[in-house]
PDB file of N, CA and C in Angstrom:
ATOM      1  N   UNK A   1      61.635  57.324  26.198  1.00  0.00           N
ATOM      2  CA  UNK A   1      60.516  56.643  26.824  1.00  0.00           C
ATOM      3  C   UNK A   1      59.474  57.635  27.331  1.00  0.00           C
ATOM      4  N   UNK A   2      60.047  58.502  27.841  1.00  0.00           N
ATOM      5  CA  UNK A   2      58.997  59.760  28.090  1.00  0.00           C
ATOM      6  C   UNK A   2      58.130  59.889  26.903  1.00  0.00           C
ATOM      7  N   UNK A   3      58.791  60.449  26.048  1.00  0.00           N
ATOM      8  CA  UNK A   3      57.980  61.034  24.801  1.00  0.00           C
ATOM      9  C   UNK A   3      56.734  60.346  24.476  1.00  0.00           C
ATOM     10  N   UNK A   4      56.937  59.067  24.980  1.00  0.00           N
ATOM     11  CA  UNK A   4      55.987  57.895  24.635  1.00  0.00           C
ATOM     12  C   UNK A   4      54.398  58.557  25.515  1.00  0.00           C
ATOM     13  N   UNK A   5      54.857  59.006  26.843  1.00  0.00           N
ATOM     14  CA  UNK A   5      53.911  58.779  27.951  1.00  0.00           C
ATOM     15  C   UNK A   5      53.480  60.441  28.102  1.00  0.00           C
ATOM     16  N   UNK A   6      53.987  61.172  27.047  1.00  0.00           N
ATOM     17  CA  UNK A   6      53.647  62.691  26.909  1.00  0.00           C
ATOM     18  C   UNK A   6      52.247  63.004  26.395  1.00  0.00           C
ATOM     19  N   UNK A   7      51.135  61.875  25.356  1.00  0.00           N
ATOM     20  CA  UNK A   7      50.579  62.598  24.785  1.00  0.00           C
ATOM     21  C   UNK A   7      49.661  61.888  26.699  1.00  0.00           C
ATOM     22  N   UNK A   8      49.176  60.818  27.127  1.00  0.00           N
ATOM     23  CA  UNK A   8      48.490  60.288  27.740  1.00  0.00           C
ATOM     24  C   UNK A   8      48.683  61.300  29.244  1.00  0.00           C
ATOM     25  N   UNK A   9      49.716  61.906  29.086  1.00  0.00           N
ATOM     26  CA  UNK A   9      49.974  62.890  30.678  1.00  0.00           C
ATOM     27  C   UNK A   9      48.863  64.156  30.250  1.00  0.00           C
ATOM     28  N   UNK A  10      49.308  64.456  29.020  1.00  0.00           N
ATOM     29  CA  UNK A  10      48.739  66.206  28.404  1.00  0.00           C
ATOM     30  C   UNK A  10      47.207  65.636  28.436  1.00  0.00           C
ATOM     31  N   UNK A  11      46.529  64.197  28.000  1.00  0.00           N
ATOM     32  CA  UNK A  11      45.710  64.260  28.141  1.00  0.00           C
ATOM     33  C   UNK A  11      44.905  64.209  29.791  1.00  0.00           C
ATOM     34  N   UNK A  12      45.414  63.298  30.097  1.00  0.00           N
ATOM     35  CA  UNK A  12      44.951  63.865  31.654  1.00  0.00           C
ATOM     36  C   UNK A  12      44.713  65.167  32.387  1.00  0.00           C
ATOM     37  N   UNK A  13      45.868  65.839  32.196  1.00  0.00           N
ATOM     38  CA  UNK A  13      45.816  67.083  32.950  1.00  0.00           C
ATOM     39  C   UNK A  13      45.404  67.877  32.079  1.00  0.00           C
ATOM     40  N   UNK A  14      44.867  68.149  30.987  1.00  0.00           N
ATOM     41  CA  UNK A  14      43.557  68.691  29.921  1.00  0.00           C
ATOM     42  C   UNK A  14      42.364  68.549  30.413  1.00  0.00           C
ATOM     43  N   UNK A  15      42.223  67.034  30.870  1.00  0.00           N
ATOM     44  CA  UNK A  15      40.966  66.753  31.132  1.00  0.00           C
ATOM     45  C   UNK A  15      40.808  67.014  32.841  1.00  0.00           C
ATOM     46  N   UNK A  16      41.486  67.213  33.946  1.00  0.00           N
ATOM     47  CA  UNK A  16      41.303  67.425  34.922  1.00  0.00           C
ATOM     48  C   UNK A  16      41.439  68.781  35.117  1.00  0.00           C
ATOM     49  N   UNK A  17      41.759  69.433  34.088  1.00  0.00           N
ATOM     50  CA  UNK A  17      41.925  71.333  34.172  1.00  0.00           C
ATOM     51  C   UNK A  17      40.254  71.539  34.162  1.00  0.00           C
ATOM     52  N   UNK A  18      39.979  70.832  33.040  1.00  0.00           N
ATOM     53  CA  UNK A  18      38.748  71.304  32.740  1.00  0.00           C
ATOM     54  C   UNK A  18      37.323  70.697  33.582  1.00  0.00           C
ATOM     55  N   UNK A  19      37.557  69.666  33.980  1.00  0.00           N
ATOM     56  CA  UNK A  19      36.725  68.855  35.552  1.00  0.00           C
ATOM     57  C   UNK A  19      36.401  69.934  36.091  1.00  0.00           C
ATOM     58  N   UNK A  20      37.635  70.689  36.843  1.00  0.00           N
ATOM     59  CA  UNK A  20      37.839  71.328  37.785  1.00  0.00           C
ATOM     60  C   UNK A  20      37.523  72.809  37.536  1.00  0.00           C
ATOM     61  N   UNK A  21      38.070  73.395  36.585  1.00  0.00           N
ATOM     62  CA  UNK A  21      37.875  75.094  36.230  1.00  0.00           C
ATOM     63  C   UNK A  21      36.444  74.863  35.428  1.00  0.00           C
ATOM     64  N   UNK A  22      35.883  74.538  34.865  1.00  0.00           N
ATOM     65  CA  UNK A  22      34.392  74.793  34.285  1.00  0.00           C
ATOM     66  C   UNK A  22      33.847  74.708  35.094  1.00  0.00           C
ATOM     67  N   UNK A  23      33.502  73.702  36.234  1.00  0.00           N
ATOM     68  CA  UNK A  23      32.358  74.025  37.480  1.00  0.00           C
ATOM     69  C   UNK A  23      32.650  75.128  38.419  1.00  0.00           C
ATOM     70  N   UNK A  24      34.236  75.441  38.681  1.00  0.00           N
ATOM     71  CA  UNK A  24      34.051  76.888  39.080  1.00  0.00           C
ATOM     72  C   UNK A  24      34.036  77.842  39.095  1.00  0.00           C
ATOM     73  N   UNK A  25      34.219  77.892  37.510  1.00  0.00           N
ATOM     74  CA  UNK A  25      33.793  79.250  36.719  1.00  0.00           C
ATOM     75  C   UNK A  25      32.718  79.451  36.692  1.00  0.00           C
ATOM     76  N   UNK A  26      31.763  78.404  36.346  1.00  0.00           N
ATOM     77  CA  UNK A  26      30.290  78.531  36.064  1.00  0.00           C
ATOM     78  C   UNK A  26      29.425  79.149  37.121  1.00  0.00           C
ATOM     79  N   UNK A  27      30.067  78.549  38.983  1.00  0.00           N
ATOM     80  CA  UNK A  27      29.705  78.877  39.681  1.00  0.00           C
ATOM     81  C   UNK A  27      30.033  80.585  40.066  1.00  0.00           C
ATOM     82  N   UNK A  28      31.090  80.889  40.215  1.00  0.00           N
ATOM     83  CA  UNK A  28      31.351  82.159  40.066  1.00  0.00           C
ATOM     84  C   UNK A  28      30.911  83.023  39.131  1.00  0.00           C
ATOM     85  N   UNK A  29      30.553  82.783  37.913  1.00  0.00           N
ATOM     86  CA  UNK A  29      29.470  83.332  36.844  1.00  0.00           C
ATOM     87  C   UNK A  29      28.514  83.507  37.365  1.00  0.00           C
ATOM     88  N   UNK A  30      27.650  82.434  37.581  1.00  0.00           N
ATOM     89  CA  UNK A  30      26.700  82.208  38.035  1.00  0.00           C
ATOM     90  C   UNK A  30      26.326  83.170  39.443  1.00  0.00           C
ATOM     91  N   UNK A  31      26.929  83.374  40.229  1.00  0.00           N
ATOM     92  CA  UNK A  31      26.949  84.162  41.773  1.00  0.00           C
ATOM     93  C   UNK A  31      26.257  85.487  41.240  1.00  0.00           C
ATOM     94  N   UNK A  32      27.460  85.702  40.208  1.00  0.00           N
ATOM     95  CA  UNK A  32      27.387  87.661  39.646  1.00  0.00           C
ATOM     96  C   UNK A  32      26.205  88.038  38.709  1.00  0.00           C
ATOM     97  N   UNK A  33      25.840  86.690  37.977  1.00  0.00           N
ATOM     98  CA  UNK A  33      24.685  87.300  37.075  1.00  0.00           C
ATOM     99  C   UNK A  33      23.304  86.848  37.020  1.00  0.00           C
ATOM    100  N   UNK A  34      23.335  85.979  38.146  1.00  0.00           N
ATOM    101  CA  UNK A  34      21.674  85.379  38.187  1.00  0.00           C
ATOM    102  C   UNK A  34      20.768  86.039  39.050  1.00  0.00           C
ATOM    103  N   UNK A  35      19.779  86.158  39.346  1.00  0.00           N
ATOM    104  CA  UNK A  35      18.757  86.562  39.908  1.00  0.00           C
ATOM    105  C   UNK A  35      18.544  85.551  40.922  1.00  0.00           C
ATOM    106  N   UNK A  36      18.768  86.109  42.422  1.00  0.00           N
ATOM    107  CA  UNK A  36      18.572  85.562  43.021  1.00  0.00           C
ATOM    108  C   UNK A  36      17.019  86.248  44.081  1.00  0.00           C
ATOM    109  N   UNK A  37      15.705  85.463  43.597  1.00  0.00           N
ATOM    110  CA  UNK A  37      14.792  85.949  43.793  1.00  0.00           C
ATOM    111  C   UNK A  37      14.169  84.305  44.372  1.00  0.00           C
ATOM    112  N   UNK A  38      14.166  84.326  45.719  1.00  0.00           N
ATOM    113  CA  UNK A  38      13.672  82.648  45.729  1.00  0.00           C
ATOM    114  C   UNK A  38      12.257  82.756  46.554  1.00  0.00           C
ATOM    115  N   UNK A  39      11.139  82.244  46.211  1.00  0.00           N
ATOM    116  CA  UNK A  39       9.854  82.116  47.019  1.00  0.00           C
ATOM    117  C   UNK A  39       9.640  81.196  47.690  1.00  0.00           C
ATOM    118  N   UNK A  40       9.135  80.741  47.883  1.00  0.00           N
ATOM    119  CA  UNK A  40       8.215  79.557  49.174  1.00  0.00           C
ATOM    120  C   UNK A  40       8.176  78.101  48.190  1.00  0.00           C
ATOM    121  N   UNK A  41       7.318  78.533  46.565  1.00  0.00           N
ATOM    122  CA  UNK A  41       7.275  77.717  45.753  1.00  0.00           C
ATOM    123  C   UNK A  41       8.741  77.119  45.711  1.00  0.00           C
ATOM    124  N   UNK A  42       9.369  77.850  44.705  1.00  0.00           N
ATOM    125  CA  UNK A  42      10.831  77.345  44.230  1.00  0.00           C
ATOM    126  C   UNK A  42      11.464  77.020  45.562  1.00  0.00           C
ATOM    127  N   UNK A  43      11.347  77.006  46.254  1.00  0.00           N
ATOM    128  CA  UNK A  43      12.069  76.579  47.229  1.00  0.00           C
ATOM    129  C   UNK A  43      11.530  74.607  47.431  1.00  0.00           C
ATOM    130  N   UNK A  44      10.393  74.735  47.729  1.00  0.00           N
ATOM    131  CA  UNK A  44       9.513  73.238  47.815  1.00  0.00           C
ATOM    132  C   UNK A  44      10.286  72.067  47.233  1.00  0.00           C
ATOM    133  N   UNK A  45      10.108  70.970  47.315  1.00  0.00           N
ATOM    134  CA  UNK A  45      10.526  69.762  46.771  1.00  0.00           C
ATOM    135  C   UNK A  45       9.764  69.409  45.810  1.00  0.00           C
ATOM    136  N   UNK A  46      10.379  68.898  44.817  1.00  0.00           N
ATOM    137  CA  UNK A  46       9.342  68.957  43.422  1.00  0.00           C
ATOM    138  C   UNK A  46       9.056  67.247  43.327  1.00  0.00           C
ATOM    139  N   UNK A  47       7.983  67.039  42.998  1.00  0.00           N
ATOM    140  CA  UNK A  47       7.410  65.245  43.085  1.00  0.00           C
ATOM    141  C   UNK A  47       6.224  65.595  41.402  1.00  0.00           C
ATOM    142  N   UNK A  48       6.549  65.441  40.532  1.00  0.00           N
ATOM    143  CA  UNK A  48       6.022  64.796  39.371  1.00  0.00           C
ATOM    144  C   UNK A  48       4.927  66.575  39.193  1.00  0.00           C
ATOM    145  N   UNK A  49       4.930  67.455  39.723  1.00  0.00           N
ATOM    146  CA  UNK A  49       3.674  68.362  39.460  1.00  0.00           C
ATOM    147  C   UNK A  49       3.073  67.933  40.806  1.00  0.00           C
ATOM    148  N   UNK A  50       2.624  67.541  41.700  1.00  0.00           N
ATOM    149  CA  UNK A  50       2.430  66.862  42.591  1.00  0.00           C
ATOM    150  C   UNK A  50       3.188  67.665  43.448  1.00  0.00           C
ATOM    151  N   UNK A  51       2.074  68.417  44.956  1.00  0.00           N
ATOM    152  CA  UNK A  51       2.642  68.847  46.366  1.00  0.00           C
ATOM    153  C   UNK A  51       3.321  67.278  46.775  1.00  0.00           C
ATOM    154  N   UNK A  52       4.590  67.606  47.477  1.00  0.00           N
ATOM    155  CA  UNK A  52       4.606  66.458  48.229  1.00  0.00           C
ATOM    156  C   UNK A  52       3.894  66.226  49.543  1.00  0.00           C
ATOM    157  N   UNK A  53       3.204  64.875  49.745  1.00  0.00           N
ATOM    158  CA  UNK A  53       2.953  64.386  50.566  1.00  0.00           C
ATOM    159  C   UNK A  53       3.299  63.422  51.850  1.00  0.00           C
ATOM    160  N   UNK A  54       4.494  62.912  51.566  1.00  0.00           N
ATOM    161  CA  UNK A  54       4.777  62.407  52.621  1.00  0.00           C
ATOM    162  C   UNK A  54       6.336  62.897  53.008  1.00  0.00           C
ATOM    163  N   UNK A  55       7.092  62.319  53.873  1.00  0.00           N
ATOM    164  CA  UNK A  55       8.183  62.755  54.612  1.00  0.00           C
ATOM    165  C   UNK A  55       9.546  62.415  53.328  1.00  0.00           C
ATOM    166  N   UNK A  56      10.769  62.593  53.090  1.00  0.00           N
ATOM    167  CA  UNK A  56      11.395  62.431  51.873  1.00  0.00           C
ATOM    168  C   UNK A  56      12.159  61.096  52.443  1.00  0.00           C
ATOM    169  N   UNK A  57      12.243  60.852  53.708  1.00  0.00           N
ATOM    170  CA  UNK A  57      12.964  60.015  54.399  1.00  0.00           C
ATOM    171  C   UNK A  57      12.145  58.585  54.481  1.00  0.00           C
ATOM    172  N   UNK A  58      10.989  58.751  53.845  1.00  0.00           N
ATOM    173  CA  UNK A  58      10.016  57.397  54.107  1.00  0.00           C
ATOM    174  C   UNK A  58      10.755  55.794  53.619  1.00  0.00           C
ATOM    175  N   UNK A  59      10.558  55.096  54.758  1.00  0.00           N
ATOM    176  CA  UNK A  59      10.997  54.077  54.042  1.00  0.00           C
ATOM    177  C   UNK A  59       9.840  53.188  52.690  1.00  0.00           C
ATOM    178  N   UNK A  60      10.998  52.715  51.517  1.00  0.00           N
ATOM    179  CA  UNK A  60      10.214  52.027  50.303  1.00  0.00           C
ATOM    180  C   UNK A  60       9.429  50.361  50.808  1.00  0.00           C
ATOM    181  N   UNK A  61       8.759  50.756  49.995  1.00  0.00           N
ATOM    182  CA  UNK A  61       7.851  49.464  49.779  1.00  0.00           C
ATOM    183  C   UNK A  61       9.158  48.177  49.491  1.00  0.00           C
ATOM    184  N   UNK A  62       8.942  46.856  50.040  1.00  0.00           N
ATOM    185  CA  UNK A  62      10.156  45.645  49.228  1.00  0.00           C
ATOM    186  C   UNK A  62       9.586  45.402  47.908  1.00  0.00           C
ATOM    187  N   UNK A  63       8.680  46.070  47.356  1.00  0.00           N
ATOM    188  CA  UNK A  63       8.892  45.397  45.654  1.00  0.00           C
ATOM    189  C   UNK A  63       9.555  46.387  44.920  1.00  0.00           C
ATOM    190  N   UNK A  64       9.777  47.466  45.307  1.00  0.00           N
ATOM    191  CA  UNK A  64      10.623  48.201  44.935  1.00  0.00           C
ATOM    192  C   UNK A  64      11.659  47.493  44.522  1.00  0.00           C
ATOM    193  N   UNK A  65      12.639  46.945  45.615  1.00  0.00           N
ATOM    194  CA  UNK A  65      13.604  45.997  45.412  1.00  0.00           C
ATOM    195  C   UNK A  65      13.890  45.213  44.635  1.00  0.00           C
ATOM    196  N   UNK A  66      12.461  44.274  44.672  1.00  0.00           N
ATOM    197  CA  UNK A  66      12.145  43.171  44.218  1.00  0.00           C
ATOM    198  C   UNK A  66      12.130  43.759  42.408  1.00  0.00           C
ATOM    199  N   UNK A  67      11.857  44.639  41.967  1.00  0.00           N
ATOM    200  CA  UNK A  67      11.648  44.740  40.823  1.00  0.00           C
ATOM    201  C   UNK A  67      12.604  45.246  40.213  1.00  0.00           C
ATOM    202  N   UNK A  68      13.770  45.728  41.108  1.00  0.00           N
ATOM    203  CA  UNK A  68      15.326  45.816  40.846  1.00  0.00           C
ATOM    204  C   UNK A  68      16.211  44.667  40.869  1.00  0.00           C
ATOM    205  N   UNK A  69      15.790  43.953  41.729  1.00  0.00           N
ATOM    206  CA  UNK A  69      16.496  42.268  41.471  1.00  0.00           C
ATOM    207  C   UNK A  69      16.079  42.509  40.183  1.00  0.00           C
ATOM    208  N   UNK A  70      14.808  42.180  40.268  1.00  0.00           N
ATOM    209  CA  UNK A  70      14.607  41.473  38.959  1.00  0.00           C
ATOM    210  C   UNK A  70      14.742  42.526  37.554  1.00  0.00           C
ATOM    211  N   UNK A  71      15.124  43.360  37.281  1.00  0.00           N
ATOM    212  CA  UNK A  71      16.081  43.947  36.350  1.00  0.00           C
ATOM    213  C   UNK A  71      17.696  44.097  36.518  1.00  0.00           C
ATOM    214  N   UNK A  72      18.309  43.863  37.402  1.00  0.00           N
ATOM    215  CA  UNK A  72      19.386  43.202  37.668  1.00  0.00           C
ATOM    216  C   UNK A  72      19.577  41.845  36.357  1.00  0.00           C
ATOM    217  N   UNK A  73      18.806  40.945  36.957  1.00  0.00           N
ATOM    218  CA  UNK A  73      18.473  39.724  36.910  1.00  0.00           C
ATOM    219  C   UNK A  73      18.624  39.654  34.923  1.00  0.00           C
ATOM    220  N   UNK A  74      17.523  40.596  34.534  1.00  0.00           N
ATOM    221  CA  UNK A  74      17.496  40.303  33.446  1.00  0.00           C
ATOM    222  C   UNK A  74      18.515  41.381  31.935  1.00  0.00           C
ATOM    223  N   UNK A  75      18.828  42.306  33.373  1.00  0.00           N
ATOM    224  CA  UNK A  75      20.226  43.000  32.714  1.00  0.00           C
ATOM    225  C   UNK A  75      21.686  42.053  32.518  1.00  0.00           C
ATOM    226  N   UNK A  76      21.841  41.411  33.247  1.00  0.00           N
ATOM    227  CA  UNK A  76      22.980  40.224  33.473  1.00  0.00           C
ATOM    228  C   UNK A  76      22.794  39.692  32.109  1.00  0.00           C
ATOM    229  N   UNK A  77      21.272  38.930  32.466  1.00  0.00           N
ATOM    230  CA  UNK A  77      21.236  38.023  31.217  1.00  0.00           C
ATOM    231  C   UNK A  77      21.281  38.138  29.940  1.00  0.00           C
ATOM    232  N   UNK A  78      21.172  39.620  29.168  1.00  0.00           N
ATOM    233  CA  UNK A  78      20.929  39.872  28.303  1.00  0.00           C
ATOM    234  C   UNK A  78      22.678  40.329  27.710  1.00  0.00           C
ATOM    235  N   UNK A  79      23.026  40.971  29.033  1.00  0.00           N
ATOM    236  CA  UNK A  79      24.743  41.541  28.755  1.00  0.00           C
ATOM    237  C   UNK A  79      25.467  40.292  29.006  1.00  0.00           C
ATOM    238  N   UNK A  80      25.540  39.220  29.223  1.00  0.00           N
ATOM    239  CA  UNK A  80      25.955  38.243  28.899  1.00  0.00           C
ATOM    240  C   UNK A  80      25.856  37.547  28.069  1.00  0.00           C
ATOM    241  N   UNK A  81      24.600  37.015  27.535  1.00  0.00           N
ATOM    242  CA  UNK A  81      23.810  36.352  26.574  1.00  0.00           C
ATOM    243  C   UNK A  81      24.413  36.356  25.063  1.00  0.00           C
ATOM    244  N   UNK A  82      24.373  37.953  24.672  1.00  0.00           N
ATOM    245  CA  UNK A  82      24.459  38.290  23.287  1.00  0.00           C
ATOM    246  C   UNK A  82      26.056  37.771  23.154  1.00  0.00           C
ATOM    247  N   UNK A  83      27.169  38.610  23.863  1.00  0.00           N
ATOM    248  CA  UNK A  83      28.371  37.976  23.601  1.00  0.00           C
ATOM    249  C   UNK A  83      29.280  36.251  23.704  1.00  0.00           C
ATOM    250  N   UNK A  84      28.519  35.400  24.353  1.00  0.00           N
ATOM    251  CA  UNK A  84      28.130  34.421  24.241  1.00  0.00           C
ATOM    252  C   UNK A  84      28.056  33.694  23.094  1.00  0.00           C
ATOM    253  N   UNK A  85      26.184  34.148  22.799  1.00  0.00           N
ATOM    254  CA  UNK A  85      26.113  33.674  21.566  1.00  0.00           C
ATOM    255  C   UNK A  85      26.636  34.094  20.212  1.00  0.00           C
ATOM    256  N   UNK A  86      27.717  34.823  20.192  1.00  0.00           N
ATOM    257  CA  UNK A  86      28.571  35.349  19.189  1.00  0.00           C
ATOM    258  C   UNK A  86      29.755  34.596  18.766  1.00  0.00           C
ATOM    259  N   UNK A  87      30.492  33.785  20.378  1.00  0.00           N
ATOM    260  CA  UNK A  87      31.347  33.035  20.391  1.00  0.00           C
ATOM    261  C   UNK A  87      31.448  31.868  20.759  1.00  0.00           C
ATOM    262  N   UNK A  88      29.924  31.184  20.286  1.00  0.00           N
ATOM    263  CA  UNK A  88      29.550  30.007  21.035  1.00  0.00           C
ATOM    264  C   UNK A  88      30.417  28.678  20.033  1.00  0.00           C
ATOM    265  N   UNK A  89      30.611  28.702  18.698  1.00  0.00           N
ATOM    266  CA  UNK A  89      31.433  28.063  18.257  1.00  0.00           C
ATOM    267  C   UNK A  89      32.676  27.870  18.514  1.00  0.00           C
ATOM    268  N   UNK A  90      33.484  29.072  19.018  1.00  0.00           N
ATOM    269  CA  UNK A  90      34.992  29.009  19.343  1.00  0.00           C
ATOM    270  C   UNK A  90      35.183  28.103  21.033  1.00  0.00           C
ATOM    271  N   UNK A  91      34.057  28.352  22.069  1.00  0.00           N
ATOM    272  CA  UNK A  91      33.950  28.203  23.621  1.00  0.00           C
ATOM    273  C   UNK A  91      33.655  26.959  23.378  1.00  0.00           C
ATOM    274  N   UNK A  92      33.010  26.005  22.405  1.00  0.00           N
ATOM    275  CA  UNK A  92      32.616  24.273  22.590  1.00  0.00           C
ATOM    276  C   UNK A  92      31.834  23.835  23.325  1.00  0.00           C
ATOM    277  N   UNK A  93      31.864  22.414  24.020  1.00  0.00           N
ATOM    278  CA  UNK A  93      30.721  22.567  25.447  1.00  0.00           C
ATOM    279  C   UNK A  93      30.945  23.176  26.713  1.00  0.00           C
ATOM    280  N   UNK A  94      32.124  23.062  27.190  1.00  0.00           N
ATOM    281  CA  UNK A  94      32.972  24.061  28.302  1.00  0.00           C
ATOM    282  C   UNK A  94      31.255  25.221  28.480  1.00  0.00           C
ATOM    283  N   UNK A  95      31.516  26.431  27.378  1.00  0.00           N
ATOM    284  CA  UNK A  95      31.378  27.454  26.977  1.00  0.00           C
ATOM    285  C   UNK A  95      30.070  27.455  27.307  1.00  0.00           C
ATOM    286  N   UNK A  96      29.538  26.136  26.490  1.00  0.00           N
ATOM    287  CA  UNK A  96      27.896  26.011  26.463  1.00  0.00           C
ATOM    288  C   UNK A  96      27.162  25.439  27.824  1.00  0.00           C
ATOM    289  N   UNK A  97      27.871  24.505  28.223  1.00  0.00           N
ATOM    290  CA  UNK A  97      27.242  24.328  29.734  1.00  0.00           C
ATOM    291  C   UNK A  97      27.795  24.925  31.032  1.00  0.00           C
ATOM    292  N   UNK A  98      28.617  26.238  30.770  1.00  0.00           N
ATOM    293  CA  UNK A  98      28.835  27.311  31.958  1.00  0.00           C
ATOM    294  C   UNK A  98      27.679  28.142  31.391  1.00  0.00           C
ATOM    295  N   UNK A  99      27.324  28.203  30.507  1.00  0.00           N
ATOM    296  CA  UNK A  99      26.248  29.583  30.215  1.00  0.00           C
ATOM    297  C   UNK A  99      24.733  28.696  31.121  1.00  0.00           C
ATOM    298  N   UNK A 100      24.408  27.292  30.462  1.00  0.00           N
ATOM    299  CA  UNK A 100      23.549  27.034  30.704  1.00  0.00           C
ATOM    300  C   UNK A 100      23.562  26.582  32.302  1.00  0.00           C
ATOM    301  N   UNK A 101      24.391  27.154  33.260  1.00  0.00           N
ATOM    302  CA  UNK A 101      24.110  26.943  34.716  1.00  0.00           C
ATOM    303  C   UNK A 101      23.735  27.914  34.932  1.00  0.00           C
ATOM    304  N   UNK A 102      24.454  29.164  34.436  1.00  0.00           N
ATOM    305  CA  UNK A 102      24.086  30.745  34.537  1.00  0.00           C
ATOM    306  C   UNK A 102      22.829  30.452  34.159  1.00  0.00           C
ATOM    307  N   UNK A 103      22.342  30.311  32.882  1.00  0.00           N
ATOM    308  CA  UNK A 103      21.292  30.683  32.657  1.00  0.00           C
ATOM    309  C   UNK A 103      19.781  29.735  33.901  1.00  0.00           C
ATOM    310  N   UNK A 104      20.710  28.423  34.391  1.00  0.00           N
ATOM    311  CA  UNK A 104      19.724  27.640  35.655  1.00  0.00           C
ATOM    312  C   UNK A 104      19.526  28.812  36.637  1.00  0.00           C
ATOM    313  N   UNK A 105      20.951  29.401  37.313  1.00  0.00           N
ATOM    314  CA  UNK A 105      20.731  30.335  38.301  1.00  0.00           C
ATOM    315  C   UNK A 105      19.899  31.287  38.125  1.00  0.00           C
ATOM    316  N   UNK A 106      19.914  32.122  36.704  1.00  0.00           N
ATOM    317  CA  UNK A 106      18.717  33.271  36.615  1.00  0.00           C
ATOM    318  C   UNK A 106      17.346  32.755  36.382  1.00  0.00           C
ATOM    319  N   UNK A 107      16.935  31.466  36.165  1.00  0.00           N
ATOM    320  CA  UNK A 107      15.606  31.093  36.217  1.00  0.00           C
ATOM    321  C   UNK A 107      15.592  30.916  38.290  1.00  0.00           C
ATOM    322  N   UNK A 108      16.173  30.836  38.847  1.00  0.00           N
ATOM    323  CA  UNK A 108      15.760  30.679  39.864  1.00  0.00           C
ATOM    324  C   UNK A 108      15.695  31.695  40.519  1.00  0.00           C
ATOM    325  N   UNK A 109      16.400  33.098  40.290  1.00  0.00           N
ATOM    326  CA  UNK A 109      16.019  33.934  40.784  1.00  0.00           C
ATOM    327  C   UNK A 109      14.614  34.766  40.369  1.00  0.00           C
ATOM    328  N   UNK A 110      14.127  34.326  38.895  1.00  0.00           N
ATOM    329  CA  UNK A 110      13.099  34.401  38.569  1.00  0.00           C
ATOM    330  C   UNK A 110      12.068  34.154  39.127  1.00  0.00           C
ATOM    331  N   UNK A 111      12.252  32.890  39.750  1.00  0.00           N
ATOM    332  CA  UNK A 111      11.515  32.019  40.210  1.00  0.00           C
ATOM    333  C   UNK A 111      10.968  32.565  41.781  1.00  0.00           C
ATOM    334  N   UNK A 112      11.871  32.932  42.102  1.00  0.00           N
ATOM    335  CA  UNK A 112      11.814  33.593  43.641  1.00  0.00           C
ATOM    336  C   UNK A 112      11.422  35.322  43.293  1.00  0.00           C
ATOM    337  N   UNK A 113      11.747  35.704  42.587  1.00  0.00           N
ATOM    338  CA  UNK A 113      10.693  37.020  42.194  1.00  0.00           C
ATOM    339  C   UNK A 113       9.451  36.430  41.843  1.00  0.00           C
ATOM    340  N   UNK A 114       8.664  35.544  41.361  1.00  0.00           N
ATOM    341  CA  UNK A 114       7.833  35.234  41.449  1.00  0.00           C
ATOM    342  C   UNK A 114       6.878  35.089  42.466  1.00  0.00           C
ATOM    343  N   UNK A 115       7.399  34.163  43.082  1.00  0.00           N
ATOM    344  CA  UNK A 115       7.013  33.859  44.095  1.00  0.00           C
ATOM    345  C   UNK A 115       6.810  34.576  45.636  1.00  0.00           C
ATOM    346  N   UNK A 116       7.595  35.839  45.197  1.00  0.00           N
ATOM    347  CA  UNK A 116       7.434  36.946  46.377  1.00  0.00           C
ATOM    348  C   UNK A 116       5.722  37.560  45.880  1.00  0.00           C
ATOM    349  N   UNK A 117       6.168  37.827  44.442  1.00  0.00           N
ATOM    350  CA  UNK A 117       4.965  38.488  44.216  1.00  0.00           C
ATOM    351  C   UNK A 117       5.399  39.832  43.187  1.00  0.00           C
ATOM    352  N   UNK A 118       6.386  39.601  43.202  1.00  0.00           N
ATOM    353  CA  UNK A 118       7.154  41.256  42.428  1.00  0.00           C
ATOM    354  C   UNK A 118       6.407  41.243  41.395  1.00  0.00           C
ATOM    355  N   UNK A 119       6.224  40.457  40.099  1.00  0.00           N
ATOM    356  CA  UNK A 119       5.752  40.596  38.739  1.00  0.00           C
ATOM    357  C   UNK A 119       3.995  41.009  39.165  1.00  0.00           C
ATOM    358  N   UNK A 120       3.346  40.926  40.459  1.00  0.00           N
ATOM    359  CA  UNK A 120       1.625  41.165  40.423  1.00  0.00           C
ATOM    360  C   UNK A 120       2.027  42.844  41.115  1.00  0.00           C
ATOM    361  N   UNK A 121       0.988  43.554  40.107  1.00  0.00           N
ATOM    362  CA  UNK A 121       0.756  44.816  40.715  1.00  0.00           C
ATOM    363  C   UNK A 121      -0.567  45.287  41.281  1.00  0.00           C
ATOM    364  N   UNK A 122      -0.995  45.732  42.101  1.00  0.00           N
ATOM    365  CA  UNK A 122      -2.113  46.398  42.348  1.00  0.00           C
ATOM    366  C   UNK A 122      -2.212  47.243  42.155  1.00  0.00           C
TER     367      UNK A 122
END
């Protein structure tokens, strides 16, 4: 029964040797042969090419949010959707009118991203 559970052990502890010893080799490499020459620049917080301007701690705007619901929203629907309609013959109506409540609920969250305002930009 062992023998069974030998290759799935070797693979684990293969893969956690190497997790573990490549980042601290690299780092210890890294100590002995890089140039450590740091200025004012490289030091700075980097924003697009762009000095930064405001504090890094600022709180976000809510459509921020709002425009993460709503890719949430339409990530669900789409990763649900396709497999669905793949097995919509085998699932019957069961199948077909649990999708189509799902699919009621994501029009309403639509609906309420709307209505905040998320989809208008200035």
């Amino acid at each position: 029964m062992g023998e069974l559970y030998f290759p799935i052990l070797l693979f684990i502890f293969v893969g956690a040797f190497f997790g573990v010893a490549l980042p601290v080799m690299g780092g210890v490499f890294s100590r002995f042969l890089k140039v450590h020459n740091p200025d004012s620049e490289k030091l700075s917080p980097y924003e697009c090419g762009f000095d930064p301007f405001e504090d890094a701690r600022m709180r976000f705007d809510v459509r921020y949010y709002l425009v993460a619901i709503l890719f949430i929203i339409f990530d669900l629907e789409i990763a649900f959707l396709f497999p669905w309609a793949v097995v919509l013959d085998d699932i019957g109506n069961f199948g077909f009118v649990s999708m189509i409540i799902f699919l009621t609920i994501l029009v309403v969250g639509f609906v309420y991203e709307w209505k905040k305002g998320a989809l208008e930009w200035d």
